[in-house]
C-alpha atoms as a PDB file:
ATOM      1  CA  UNK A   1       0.000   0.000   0.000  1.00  0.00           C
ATOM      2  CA  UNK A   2       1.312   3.420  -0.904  1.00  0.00           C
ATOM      3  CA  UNK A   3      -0.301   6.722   0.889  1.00  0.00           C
ATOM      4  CA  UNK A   4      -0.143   9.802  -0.623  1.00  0.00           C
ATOM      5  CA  UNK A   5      -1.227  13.351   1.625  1.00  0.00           C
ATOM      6  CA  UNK A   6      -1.271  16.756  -0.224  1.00  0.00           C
ATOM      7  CA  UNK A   7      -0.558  19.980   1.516  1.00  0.00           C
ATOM      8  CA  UNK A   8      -0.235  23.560   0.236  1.00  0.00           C
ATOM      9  CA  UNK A   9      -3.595  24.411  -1.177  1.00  0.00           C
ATOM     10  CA  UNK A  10      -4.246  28.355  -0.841  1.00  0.00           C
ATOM     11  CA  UNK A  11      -6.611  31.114  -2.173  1.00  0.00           C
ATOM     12  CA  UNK A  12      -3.887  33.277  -4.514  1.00  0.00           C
ATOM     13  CA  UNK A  13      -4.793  35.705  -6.978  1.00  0.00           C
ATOM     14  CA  UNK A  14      -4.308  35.939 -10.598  1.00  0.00           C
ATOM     15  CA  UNK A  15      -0.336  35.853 -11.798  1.00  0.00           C
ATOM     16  CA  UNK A  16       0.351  34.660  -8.689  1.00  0.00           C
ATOM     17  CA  UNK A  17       2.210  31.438  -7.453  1.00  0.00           C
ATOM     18  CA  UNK A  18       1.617  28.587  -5.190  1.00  0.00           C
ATOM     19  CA  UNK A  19       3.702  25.405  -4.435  1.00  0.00           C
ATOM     20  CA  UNK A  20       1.691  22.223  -3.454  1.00  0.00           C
ATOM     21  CA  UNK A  21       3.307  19.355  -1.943  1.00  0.00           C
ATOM     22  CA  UNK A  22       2.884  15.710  -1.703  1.00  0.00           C
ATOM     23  CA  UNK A  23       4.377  13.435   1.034  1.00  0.00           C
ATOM     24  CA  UNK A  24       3.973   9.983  -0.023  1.00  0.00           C
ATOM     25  CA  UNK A  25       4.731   6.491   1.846  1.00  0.00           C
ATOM     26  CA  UNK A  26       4.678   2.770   1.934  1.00  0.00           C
ATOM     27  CA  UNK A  27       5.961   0.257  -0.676  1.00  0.00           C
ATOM     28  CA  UNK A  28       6.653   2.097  -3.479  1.00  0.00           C
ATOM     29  CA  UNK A  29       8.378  -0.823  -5.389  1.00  0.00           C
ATOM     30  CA  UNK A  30       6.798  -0.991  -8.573  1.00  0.00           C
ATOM     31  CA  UNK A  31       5.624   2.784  -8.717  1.00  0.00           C
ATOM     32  CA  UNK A  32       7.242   3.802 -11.715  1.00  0.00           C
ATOM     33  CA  UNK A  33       5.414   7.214 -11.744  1.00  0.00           C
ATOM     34  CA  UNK A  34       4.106  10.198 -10.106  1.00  0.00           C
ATOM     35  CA  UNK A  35       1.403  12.731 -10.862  1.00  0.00           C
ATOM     36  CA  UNK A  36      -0.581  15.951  -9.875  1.00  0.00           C
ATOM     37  CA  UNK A  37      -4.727  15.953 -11.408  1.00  0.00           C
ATOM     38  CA  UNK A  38      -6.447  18.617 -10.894  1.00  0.00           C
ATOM     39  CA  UNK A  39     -10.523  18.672 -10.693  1.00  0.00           C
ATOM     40  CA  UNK A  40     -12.948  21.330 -10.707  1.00  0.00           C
ATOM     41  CA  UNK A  41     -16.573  20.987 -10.431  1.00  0.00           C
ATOM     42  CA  UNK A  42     -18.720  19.597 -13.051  1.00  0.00           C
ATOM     43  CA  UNK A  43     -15.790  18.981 -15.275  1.00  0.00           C
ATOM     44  CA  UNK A  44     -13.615  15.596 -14.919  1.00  0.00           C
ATOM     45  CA  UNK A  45     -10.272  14.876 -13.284  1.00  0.00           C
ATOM     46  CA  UNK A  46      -7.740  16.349 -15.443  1.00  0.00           C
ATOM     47  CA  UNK A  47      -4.162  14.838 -15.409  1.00  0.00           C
ATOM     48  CA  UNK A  48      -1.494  18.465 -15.321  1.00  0.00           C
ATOM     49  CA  UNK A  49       1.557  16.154 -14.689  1.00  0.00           C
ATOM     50  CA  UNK A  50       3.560  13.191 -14.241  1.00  0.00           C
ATOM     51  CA  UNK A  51       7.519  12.612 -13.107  1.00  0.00           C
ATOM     52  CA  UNK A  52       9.068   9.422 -13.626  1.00  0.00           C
ATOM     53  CA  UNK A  53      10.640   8.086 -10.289  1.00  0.00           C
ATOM     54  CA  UNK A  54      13.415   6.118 -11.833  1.00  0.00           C
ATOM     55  CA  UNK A  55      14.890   9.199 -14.018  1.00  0.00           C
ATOM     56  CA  UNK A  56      13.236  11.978 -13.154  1.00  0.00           C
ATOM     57  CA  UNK A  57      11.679  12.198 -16.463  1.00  0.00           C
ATOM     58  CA  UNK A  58       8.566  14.719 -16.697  1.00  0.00           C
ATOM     59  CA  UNK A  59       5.835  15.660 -19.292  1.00  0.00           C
ATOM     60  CA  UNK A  60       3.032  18.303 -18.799  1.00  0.00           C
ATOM     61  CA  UNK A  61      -0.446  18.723 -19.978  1.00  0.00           C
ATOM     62  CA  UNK A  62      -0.673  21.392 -22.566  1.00  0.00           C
ATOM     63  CA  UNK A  63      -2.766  23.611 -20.383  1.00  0.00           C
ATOM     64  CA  UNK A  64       0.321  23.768 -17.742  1.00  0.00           C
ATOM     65  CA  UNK A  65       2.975  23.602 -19.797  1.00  0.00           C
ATOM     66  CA  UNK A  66       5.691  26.581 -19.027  1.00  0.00           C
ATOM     67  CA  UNK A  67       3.855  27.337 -15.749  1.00  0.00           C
ATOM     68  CA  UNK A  68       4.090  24.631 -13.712  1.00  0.00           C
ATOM     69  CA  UNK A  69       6.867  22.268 -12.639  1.00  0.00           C
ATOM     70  CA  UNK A  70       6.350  18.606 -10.298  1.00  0.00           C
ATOM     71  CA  UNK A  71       9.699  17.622  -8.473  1.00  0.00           C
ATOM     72  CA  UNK A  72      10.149  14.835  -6.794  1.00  0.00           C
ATOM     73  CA  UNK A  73      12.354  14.780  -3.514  1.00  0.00           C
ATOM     74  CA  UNK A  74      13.333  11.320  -2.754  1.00  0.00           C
ATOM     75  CA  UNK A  75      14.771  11.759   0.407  1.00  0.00           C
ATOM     76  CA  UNK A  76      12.304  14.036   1.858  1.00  0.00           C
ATOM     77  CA  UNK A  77       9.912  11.484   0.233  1.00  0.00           C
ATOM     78  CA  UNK A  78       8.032  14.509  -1.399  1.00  0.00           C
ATOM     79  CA  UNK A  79       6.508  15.210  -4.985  1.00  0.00           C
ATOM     80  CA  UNK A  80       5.568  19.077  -5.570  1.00  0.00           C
ATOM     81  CA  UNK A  81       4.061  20.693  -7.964  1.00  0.00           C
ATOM     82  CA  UNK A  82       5.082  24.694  -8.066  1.00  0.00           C
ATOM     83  CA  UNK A  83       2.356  26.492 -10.286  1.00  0.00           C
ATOM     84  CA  UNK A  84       3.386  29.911 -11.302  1.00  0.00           C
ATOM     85  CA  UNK A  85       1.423  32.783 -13.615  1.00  0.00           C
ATOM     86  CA  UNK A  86      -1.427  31.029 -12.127  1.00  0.00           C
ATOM     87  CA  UNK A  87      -5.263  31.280 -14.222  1.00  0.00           C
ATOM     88  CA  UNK A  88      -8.330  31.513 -13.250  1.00  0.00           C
ATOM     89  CA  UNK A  89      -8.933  28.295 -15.082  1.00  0.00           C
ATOM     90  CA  UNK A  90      -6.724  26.534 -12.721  1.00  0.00           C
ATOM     91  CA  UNK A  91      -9.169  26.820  -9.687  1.00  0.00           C
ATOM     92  CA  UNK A  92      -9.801  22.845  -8.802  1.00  0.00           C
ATOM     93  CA  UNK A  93      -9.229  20.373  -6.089  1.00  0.00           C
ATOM     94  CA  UNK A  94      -5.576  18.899  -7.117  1.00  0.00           C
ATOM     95  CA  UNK A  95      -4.553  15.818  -6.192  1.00  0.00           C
ATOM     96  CA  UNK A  96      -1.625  13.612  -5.903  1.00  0.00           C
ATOM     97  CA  UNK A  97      -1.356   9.945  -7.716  1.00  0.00           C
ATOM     98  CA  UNK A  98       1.106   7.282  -7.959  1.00  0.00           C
ATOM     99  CA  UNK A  99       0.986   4.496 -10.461  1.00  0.00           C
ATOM    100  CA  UNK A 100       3.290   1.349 -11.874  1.00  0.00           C
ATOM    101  CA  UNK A 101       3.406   3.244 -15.785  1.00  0.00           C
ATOM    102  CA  UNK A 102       4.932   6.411 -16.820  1.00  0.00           C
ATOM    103  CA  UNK A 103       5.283   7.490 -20.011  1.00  0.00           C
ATOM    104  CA  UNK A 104       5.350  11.250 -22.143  1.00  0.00           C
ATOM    105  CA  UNK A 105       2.440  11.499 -23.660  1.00  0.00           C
ATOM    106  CA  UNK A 106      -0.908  12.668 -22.878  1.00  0.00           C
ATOM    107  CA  UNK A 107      -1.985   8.709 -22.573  1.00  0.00           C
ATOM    108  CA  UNK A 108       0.080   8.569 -19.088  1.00  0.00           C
ATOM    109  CA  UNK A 109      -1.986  11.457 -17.424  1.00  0.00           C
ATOM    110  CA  UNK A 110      -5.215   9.082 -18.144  1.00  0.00           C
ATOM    111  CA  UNK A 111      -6.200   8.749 -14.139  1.00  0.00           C
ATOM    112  CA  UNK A 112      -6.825   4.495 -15.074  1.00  0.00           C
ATOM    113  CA  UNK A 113      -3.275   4.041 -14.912  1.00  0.00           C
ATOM    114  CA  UNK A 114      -2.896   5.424 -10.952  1.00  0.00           C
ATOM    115  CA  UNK A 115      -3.876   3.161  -8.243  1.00  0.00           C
ATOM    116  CA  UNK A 116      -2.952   5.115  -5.640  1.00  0.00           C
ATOM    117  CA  UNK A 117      -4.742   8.573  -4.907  1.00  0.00           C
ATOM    118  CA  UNK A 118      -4.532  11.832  -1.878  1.00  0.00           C
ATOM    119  CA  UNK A 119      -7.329  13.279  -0.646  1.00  0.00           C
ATOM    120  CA  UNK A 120      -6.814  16.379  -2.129  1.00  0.00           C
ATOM    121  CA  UNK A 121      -5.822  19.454  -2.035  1.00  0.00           C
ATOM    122  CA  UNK A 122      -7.865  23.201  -3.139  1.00  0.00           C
ATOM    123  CA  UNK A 123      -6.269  26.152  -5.115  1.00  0.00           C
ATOM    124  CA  UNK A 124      -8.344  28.687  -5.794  1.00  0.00           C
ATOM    125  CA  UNK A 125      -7.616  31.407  -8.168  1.00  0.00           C
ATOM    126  CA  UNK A 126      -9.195  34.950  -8.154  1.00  0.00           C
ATOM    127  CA  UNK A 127      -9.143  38.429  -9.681  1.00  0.00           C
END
């Protein structure tokens, strides 16, 4: 069993920036990938990223892409996600995942492949 407990949600305003952070535990053998989703209401969970755990590898959803950035820490046993020039549109409930694929392309953000999943964490973005 892995667990996985975001931190760092925060009301910010527009441009702004806000660093989540996700402290994960357990057995990770076999978890070959970490990611950040992101959900708002009515719409479905939306993968932003994904970091590979053996290289450090990364890819980004296009709606992220230059703006955000997901670390992972392996000996603080961490996986962050700092969000910069932050939207409107990125208002959601963001969560952390861990799964046995990675991959870069926009199939390894599909949320199927995680098995493991936080409780979430909420950024809100206002004018």
């Amino acid at each position: 069993q892995v667990q996985l407990v975001e931190s760092g949600g925060a009301s910010v305003q527009v441009g702004g920036s806000l660093s989540l952070s996700c402290a994960f535990s357990g057995d990770m053998r076999g978890i070959a990938g970490m990611a950040w989703f992101r959900q708002a209401p009515g719409q479905e969970r939306e993968g932003v990223a994904i970091i590979s755990t053996g290289d450090g590898g990364t890819f980004y959803a296009d709606s992220v892409k230059g703006r955000f950035t997901i670390s992972l820490v392996k000996f603080k046993d961490i996986v962050s996600l700092q969000m910069d020039r932050l939207k409107a549109d990125d208002t959601a409930m963001y969560y952390c995942a861990a799964g046995s694929a990675y991959g870069k392309t926009a199939y390894s953000l599909r949320s199927a492949r995680f098995s493991y999943w936080g409780q979430g964490t909420q950024v809100t973005v206002s004018n």
